[in-house]
C-alpha atoms as a PDB file:
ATOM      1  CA  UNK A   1     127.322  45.343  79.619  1.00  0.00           C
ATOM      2  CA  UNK A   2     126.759  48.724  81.812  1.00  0.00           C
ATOM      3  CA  UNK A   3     123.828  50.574  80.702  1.00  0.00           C
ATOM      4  CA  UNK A   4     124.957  53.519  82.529  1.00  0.00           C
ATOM      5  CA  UNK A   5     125.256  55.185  85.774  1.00  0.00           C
ATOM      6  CA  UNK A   6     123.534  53.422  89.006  1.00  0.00           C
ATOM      7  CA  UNK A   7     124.780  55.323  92.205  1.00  0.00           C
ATOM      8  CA  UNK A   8     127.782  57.373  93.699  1.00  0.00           C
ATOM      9  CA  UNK A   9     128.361  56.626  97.335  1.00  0.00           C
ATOM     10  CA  UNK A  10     130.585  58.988  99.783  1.00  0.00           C
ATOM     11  CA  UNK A  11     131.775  57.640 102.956  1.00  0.00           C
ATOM     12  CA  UNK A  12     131.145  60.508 105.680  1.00  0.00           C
ATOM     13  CA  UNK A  13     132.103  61.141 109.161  1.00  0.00           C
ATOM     14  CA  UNK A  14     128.769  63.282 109.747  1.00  0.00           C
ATOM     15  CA  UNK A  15     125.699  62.244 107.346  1.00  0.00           C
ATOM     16  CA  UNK A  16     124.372  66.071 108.578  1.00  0.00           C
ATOM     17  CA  UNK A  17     127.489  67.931 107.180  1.00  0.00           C
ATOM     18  CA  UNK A  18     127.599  66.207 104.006  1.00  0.00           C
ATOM     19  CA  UNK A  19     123.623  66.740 103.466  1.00  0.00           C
ATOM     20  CA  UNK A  20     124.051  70.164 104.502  1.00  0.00           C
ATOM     21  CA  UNK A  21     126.637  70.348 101.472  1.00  0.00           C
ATOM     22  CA  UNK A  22     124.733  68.495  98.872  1.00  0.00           C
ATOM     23  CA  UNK A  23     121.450  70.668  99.485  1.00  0.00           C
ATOM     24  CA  UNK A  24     123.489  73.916  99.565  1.00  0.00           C
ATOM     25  CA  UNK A  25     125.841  73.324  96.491  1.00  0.00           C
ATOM     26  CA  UNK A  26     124.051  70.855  94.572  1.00  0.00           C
ATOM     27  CA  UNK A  27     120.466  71.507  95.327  1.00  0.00           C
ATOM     28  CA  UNK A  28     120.290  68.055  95.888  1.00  0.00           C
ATOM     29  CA  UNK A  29     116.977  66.233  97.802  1.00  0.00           C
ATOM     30  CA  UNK A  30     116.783  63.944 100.396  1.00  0.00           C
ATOM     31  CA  UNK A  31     114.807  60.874  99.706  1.00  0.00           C
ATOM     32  CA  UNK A  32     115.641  58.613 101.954  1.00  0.00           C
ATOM     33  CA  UNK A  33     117.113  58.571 105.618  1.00  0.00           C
ATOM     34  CA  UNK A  34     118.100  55.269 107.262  1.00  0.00           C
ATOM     35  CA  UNK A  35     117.993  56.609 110.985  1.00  0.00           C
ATOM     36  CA  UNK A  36     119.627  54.450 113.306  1.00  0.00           C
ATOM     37  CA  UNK A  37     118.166  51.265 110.667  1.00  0.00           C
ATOM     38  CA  UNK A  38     121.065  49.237 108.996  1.00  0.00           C
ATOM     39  CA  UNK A  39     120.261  47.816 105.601  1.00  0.00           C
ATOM     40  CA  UNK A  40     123.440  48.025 104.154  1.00  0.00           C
ATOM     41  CA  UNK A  41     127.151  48.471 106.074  1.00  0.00           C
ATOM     42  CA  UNK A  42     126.196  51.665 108.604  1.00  0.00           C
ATOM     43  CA  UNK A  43     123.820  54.432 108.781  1.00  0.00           C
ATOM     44  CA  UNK A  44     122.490  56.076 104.924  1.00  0.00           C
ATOM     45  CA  UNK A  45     120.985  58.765 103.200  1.00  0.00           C
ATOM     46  CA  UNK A  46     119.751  58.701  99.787  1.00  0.00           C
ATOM     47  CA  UNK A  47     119.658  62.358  97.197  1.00  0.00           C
ATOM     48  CA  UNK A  48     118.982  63.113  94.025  1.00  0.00           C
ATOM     49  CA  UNK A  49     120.906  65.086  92.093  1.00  0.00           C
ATOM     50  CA  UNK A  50     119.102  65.713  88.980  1.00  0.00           C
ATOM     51  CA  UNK A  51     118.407  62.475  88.054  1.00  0.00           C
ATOM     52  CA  UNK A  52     122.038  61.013  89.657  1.00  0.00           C
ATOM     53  CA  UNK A  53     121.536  58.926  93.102  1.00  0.00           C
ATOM     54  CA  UNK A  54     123.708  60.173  95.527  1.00  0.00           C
ATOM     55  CA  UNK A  55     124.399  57.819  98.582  1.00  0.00           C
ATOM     56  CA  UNK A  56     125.959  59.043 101.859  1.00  0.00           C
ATOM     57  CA  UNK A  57     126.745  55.943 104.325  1.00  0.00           C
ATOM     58  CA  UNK A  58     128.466  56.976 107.877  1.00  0.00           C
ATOM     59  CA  UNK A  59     132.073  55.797 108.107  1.00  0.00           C
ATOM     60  CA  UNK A  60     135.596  56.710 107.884  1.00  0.00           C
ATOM     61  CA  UNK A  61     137.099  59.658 106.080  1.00  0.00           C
ATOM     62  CA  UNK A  62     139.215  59.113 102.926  1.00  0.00           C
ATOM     63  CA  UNK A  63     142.661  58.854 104.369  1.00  0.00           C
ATOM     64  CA  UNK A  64     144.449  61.658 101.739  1.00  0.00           C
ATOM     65  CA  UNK A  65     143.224  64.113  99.090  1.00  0.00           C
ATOM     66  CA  UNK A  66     143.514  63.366  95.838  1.00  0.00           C
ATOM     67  CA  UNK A  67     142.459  64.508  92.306  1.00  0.00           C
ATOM     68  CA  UNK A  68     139.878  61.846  91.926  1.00  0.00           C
ATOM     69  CA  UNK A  69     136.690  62.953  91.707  1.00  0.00           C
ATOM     70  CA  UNK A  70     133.259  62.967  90.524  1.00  0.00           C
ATOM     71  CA  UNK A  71     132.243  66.144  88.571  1.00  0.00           C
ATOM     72  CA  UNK A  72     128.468  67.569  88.392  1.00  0.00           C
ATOM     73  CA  UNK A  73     126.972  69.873  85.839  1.00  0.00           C
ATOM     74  CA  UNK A  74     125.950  73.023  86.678  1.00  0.00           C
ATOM     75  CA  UNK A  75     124.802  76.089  84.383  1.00  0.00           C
ATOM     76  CA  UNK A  76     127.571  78.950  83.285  1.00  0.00           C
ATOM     77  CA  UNK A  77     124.733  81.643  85.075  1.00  0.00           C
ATOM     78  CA  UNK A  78     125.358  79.102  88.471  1.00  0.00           C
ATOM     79  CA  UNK A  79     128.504  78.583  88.957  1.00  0.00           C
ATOM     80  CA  UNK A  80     129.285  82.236  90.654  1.00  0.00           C
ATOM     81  CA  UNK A  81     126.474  81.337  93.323  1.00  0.00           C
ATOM     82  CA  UNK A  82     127.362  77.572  93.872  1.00  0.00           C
ATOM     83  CA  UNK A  83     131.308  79.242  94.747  1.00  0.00           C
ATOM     84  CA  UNK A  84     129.325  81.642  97.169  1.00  0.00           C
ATOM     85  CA  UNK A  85     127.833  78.290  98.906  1.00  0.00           C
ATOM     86  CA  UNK A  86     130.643  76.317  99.084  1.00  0.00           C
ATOM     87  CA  UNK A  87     132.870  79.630 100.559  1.00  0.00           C
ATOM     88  CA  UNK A  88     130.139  80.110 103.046  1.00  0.00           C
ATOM     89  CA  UNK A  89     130.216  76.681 104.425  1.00  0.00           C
ATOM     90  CA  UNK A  90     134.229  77.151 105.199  1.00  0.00           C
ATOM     91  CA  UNK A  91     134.593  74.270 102.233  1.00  0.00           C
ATOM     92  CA  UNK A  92     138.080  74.028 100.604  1.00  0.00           C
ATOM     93  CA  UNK A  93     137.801  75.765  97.204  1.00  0.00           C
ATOM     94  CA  UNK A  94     140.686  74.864  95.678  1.00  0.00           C
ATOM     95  CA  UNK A  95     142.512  76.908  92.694  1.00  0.00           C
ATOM     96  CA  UNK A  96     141.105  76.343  89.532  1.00  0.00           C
ATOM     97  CA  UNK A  97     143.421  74.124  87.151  1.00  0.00           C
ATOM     98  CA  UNK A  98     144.720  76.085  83.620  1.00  0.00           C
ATOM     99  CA  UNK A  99     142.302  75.665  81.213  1.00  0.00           C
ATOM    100  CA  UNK A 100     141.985  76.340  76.928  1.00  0.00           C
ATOM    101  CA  UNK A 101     139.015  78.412  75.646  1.00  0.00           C
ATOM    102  CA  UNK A 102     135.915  76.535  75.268  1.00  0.00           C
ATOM    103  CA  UNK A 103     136.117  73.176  77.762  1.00  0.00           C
ATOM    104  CA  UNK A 104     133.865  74.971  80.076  1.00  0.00           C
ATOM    105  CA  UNK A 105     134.917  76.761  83.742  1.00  0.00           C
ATOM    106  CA  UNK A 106     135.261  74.564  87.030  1.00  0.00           C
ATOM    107  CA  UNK A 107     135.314  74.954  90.642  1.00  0.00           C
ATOM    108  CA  UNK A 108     136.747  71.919  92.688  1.00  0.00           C
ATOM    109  CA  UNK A 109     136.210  71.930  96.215  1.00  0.00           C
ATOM    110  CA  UNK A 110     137.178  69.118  99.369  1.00  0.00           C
ATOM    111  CA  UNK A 111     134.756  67.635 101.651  1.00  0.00           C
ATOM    112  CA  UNK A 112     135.910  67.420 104.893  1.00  0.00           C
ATOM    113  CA  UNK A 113     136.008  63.781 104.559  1.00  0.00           C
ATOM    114  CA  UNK A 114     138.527  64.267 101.473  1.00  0.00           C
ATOM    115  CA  UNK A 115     136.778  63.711  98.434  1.00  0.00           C
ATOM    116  CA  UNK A 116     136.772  65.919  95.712  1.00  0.00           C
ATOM    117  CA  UNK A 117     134.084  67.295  93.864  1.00  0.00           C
ATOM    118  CA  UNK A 118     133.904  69.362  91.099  1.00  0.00           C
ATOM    119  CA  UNK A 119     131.453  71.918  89.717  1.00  0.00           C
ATOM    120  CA  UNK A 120     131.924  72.014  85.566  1.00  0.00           C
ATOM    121  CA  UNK A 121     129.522  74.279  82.841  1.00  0.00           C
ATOM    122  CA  UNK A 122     130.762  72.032  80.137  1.00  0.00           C
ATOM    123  CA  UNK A 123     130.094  68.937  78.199  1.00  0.00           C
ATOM    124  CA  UNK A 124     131.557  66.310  76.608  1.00  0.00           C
ATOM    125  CA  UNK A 125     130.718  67.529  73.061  1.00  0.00           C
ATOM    126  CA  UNK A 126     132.470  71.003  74.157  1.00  0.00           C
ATOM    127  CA  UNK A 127     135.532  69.276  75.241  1.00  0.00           C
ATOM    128  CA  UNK A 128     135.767  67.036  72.416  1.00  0.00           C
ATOM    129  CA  UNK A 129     134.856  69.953  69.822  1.00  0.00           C
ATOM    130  CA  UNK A 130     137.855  72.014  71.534  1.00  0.00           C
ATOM    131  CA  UNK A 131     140.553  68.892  71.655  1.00  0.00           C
ATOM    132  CA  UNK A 132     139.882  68.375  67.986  1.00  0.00           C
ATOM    133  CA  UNK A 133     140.375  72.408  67.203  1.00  0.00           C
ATOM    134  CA  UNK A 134     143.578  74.002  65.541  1.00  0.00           C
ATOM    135  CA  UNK A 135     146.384  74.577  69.104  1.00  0.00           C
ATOM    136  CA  UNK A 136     146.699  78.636  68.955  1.00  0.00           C
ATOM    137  CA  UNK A 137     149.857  79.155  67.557  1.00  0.00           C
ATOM    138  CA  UNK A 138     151.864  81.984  69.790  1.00  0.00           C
ATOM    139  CA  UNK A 139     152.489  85.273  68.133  1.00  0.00           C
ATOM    140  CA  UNK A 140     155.259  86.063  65.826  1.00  0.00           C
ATOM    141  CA  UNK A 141     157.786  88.661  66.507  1.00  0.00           C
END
């Protein structure tokens, strides 16, 4: 049985340009750089997140986009900045998906190695608490 969450690893062309964009958008912190030593399959860099390991090895970019992706939290009061840091380093912000009142506000963007990641102010709880709410019925004429 899983007690929980262990490690997210992105495959990067450039172990600079994706540490660039986990310090800038996620405030993560570097804890560990491989150099040119090969414990595992290439090159690595270990971040922290919070308290979520993020692993960056040095390989091939994801071949497509797609809407997989791994989601962070970040604080309603953040979110405006973290879109100014991902627009500054030429990142592609995509269009935020519809939404219903009360799941919390998102910002997706692409690495340039394809993989999504998302920015989201809500929880599970919130989403949950909105599914089980009452649709709004549209007005009557």
């Amino acid at each position: 049985m899983s007690t929980g969450l262990s490690h997210i690893t992105f495959i990067v062309t450039d172990l600079d340009r994706m540490q660039t964009i986990l310090e800038r958008v996620l405030g993560a912190r570097c804890i560990y750089n491989s150099g040119p030593a090969q414990f595992s399959l290439s090159e690595e860099r270990f971040f922290l997140v919070g308290d979520v390991w993020i692993a960056t090895m040095l390989g091939d970019p994801l071949p497509a986009r797609s809407y997989n992706h791994v989601a962070f939290k970040v604080d309603e009061a953040e979110l405006d900045a973290r879109i100014a840091e991902i627009k500054a380093l030429g990142l592609d912000l995509r269009p935020p998906r519809p939404r219903v009142e009360g799941e919390g506000r998102s910002a997706y963007f692409h690495t340039p190695d394809n993989h999504l990641i998302e920015l989201h102010t809500g929880t599970l709880d919130d989403r949950l608490a909105r599914y089980a709410a009452p649709a709004p019925q549209p007005p009557r004429s």
